[in-house]
PDB file of N, CA and C in Angstrom:
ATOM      1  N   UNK A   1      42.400 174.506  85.129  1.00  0.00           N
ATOM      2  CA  UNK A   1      43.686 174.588  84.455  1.00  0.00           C
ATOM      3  C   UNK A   1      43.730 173.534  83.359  1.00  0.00           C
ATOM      4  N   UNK A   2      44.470 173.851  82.666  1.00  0.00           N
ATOM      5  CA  UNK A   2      44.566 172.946  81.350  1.00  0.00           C
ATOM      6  C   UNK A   2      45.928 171.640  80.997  1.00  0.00           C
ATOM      7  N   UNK A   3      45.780 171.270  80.530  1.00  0.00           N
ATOM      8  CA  UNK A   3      47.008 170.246  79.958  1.00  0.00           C
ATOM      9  C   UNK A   3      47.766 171.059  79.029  1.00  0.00           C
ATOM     10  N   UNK A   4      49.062 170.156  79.431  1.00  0.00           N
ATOM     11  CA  UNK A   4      50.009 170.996  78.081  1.00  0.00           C
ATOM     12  C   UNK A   4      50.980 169.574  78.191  1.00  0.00           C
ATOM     13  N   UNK A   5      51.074 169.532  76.626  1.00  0.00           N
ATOM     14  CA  UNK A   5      52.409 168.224  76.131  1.00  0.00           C
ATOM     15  C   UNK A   5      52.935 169.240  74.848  1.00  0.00           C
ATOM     16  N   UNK A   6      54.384 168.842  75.119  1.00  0.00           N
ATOM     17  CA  UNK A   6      55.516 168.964  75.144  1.00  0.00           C
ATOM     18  C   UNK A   6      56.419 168.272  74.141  1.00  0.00           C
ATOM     19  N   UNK A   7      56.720 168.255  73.276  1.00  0.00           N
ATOM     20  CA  UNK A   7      57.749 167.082  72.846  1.00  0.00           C
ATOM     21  C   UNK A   7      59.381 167.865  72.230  1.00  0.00           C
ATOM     22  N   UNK A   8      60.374 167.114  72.525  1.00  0.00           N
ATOM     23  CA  UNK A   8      61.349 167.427  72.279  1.00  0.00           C
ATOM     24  C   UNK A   8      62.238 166.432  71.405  1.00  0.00           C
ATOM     25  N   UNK A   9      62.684 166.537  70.110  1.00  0.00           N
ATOM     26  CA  UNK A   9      63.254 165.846  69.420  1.00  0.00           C
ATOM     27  C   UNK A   9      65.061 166.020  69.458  1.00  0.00           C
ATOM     28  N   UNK A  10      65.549 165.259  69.640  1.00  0.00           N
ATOM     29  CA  UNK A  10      67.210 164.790  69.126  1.00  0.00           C
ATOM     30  C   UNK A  10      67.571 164.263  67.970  1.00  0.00           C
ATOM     31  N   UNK A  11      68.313 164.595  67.573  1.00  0.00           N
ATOM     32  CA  UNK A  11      68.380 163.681  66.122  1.00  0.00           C
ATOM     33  C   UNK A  11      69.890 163.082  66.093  1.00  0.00           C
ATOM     34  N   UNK A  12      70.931 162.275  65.947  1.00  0.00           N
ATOM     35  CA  UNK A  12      72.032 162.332  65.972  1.00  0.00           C
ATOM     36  C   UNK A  12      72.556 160.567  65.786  1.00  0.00           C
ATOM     37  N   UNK A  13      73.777 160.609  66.182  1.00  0.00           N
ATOM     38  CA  UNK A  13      74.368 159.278  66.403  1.00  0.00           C
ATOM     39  C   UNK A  13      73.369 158.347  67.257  1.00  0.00           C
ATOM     40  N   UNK A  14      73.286 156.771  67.356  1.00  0.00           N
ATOM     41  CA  UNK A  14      72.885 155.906  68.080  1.00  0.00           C
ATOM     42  C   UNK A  14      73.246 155.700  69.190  1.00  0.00           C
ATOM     43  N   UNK A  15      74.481 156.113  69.073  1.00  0.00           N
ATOM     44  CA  UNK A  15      75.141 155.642  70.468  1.00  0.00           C
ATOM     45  C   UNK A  15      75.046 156.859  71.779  1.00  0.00           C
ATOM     46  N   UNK A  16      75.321 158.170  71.078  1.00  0.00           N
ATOM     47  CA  UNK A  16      75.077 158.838  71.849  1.00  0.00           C
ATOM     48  C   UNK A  16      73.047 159.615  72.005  1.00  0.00           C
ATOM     49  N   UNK A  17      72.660 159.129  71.527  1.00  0.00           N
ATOM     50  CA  UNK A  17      71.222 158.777  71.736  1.00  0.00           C
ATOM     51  C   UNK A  17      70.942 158.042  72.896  1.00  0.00           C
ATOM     52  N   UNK A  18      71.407 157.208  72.567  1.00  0.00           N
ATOM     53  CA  UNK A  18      71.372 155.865  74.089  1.00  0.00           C
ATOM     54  C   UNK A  18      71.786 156.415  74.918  1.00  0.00           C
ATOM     55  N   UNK A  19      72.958 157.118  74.885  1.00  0.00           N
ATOM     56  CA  UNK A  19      73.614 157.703  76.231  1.00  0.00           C
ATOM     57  C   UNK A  19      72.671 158.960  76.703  1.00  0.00           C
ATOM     58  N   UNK A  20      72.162 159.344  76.097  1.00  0.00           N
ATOM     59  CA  UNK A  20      71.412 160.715  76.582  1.00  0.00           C
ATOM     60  C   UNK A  20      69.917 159.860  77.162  1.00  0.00           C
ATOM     61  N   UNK A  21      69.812 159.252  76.320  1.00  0.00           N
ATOM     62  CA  UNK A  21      68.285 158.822  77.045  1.00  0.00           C
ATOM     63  C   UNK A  21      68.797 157.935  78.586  1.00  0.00           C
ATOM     64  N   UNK A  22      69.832 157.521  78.608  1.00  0.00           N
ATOM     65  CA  UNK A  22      70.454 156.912  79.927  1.00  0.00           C
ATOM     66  C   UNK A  22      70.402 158.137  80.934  1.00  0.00           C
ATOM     67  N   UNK A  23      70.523 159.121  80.585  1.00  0.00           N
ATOM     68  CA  UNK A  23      70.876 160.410  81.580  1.00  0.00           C
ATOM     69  C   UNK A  23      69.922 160.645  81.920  1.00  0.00           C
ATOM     70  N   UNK A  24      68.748 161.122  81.330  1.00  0.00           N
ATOM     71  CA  UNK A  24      67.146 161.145  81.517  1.00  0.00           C
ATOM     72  C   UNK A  24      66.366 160.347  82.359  1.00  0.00           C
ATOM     73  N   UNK A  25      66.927 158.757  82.458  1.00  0.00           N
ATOM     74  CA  UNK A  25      65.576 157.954  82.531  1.00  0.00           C
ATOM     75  C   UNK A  25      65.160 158.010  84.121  1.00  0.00           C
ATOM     76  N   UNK A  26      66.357 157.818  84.968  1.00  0.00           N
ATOM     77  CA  UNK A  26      65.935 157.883  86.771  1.00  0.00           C
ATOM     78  C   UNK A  26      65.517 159.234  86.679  1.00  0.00           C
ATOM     79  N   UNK A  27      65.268 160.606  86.207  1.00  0.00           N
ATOM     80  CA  UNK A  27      65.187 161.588  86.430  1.00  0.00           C
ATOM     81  C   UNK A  27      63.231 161.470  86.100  1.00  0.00           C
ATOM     82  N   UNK A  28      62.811 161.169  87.404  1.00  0.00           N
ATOM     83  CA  UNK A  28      60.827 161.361  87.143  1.00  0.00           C
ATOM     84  C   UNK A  28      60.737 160.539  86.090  1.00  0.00           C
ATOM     85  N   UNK A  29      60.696 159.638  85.862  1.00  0.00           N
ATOM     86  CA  UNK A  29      59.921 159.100  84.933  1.00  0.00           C
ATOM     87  C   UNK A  29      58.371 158.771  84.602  1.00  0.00           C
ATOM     88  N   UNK A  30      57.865 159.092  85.693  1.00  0.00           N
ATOM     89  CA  UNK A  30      56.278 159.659  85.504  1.00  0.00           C
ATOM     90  C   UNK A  30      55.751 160.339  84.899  1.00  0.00           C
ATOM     91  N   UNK A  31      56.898 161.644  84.659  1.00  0.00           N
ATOM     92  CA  UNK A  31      56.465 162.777  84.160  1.00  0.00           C
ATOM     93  C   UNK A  31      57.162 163.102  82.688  1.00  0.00           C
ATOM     94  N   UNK A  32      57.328 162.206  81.734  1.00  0.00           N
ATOM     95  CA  UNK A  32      57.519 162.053  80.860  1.00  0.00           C
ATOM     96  C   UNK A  32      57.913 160.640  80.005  1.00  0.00           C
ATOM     97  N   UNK A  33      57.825 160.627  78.630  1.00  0.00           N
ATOM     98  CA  UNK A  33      58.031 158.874  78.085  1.00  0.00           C
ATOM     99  C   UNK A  33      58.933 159.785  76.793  1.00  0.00           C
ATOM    100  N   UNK A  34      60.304 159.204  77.087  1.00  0.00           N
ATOM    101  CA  UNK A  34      61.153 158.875  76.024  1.00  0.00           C
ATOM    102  C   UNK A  34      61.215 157.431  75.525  1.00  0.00           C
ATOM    103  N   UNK A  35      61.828 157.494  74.188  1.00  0.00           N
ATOM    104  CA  UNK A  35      62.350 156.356  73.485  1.00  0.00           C
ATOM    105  C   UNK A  35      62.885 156.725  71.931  1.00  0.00           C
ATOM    106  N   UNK A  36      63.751 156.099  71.488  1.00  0.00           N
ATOM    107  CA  UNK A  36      64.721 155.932  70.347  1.00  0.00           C
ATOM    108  C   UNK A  36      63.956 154.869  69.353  1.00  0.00           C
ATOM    109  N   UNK A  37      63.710 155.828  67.999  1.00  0.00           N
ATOM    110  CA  UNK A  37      63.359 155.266  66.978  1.00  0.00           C
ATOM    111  C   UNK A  37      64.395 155.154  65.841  1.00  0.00           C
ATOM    112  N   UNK A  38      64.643 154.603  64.994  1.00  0.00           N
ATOM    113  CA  UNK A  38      65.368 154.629  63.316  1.00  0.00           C
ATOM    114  C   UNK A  38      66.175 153.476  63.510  1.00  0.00           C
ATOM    115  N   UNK A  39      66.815 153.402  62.062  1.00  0.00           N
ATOM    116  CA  UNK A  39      67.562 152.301  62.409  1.00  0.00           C
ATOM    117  C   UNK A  39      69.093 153.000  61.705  1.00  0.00           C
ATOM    118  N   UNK A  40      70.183 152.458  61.981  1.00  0.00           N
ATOM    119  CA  UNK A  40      71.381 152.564  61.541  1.00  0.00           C
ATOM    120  C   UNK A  40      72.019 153.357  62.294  1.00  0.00           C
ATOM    121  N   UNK A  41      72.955 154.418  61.677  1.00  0.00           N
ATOM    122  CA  UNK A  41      74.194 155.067  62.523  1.00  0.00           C
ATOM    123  C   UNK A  41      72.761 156.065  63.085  1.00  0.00           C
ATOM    124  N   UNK A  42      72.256 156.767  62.445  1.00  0.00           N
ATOM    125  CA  UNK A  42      70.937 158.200  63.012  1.00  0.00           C
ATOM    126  C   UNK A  42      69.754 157.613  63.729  1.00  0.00           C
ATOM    127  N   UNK A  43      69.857 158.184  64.813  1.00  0.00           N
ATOM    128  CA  UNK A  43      68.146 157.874  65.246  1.00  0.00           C
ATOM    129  C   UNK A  43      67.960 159.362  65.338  1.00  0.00           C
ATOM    130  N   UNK A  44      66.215 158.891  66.266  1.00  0.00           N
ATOM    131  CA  UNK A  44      65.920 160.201  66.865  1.00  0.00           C
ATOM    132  C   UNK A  44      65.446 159.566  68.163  1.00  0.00           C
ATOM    133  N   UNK A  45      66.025 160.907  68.733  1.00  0.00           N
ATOM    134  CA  UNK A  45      65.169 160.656  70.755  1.00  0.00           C
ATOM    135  C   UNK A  45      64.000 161.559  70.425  1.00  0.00           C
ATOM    136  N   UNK A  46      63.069 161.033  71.235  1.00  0.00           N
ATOM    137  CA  UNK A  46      62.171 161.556  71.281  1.00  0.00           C
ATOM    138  C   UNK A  46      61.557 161.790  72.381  1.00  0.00           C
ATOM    139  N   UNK A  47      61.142 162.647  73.045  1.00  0.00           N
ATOM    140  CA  UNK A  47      60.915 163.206  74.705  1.00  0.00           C
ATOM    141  C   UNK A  47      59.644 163.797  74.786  1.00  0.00           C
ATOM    142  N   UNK A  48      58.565 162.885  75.413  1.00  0.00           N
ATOM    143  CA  UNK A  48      57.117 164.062  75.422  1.00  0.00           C
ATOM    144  C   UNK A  48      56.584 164.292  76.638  1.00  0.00           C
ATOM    145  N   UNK A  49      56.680 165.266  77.191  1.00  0.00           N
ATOM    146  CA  UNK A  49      56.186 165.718  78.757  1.00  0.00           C
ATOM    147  C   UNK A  49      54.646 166.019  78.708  1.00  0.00           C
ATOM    148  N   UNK A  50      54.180 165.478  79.419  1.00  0.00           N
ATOM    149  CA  UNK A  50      52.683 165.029  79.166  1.00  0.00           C
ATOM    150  C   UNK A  50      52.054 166.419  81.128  1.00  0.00           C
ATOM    151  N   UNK A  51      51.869 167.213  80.980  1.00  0.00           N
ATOM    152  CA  UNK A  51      51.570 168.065  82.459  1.00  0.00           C
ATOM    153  C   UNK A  51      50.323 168.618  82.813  1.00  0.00           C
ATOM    154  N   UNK A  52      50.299 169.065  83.828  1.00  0.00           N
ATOM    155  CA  UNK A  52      48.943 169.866  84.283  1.00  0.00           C
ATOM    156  C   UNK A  52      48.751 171.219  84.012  1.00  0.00           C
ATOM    157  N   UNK A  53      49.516 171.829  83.073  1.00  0.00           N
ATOM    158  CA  UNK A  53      49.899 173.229  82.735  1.00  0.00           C
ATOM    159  C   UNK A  53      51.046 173.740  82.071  1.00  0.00           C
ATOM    160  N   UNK A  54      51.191 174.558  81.960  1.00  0.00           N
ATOM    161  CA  UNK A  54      52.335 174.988  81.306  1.00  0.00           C
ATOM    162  C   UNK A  54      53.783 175.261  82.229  1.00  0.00           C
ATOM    163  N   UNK A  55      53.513 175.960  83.572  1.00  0.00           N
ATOM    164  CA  UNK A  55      54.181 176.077  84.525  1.00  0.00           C
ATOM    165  C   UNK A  55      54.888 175.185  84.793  1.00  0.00           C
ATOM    166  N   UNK A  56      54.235 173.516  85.385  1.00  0.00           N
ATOM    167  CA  UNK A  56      54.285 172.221  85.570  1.00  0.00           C
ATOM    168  C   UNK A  56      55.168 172.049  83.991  1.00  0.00           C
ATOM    169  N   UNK A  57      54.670 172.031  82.711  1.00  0.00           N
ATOM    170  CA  UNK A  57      55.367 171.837  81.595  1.00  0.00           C
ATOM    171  C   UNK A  57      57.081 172.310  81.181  1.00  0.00           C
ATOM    172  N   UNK A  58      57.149 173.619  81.707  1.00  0.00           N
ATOM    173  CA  UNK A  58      58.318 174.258  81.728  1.00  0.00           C
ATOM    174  C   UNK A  58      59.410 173.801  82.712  1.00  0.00           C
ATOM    175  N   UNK A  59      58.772 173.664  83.912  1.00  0.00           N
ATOM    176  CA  UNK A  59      59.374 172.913  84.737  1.00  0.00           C
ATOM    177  C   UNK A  59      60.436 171.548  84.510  1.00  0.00           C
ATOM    178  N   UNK A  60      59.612 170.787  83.610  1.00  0.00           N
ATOM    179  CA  UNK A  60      59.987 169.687  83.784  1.00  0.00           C
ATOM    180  C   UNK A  60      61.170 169.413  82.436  1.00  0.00           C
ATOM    181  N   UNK A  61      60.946 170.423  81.293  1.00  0.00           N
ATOM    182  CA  UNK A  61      61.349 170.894  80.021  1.00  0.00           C
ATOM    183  C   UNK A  61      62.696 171.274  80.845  1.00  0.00           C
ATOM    184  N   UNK A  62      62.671 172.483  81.569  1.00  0.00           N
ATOM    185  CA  UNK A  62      63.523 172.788  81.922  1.00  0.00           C
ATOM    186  C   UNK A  62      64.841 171.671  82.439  1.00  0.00           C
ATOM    187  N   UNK A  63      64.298 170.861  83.122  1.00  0.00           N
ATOM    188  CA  UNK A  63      64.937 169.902  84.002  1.00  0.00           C
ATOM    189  C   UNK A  63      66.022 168.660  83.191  1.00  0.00           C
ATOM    190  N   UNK A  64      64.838 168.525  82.137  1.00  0.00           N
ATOM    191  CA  UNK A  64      65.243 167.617  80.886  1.00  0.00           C
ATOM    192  C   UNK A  64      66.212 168.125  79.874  1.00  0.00           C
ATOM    193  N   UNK A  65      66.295 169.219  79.652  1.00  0.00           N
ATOM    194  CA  UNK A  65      67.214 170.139  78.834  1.00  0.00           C
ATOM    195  C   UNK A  65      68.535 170.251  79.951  1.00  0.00           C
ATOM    196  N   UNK A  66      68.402 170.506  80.911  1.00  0.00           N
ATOM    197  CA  UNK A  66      69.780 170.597  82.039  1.00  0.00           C
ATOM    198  C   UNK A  66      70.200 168.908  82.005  1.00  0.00           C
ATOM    199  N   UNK A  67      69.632 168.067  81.963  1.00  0.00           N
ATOM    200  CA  UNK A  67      70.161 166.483  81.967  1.00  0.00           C
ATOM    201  C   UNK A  67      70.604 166.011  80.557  1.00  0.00           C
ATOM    202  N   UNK A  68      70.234 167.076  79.683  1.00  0.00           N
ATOM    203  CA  UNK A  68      70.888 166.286  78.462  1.00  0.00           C
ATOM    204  C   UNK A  68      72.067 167.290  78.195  1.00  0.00           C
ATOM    205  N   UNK A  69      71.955 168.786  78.459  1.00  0.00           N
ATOM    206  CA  UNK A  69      72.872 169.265  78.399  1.00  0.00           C
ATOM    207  C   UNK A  69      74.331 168.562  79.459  1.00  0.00           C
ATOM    208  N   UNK A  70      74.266 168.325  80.382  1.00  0.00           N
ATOM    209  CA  UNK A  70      75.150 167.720  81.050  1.00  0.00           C
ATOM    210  C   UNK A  70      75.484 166.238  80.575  1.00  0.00           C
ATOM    211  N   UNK A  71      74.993 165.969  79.726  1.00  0.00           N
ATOM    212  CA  UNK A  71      75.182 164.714  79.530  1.00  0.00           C
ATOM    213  C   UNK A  71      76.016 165.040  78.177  1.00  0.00           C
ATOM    214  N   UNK A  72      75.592 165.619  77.259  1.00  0.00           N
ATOM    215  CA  UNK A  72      76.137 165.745  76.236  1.00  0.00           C
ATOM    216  C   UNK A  72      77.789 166.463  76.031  1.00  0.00           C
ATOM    217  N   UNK A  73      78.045 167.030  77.240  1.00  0.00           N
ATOM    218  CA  UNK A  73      78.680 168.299  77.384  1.00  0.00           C
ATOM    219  C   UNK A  73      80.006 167.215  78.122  1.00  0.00           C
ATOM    220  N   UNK A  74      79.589 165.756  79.161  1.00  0.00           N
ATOM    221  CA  UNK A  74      80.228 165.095  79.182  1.00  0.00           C
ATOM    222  C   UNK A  74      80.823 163.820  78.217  1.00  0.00           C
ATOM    223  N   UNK A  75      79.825 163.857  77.421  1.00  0.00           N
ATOM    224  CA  UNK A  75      80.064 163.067  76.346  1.00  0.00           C
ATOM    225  C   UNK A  75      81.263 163.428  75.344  1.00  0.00           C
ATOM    226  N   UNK A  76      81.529 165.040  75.074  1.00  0.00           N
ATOM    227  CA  UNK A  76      82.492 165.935  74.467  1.00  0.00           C
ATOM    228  C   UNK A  76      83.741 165.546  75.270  1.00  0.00           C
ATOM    229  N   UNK A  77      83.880 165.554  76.467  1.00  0.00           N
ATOM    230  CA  UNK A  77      84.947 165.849  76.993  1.00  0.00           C
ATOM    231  C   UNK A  77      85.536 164.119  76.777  1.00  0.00           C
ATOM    232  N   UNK A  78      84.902 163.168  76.838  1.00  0.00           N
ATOM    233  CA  UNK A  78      85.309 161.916  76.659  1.00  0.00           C
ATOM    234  C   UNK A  78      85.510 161.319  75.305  1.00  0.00           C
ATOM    235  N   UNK A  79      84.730 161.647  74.131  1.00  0.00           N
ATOM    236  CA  UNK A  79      84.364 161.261  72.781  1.00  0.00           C
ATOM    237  C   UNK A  79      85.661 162.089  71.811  1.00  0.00           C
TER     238      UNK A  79
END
């Protein structure tokens, strides 16, 4: 079986950058390396799932997309 990486970009405010990568980080952190680059009001998140396949890849894609969606979706209701 093969490797498969993954990367997923955010682009947006700083603050809520931080907050999304906060939502992410206890969630496996083995199985992927985020971090926040730029400077000023815009960064970007950046998310790369590093796996044993694609299956394993989707999986974890999947998981990461449900934690930022919930995160973001609470961020609306407060912001």
């Amino acid at each position: 079986m093969g490797r498969a990486r993954t990367t997923i970009v955010w682009n947006g405010p700083k603050e809520r950058g931080e907050a999304l990568l906060s939502a992410i980080s206890p969630d496996d952190p083995g199985d992927f390396e985020a971090k926040i680059s730029g400077e000023g009001e815009n960064v970007e998140l950046r998310i790369v799932v590093n796996s044993d396949g694609l299956r394993q890849s989707r999986a974890t894609v999947d998981d990461i997309l449900a934690c930022l969606v919930a995160a973001e979706s609470g961020l609306d209701v407060i912001g």
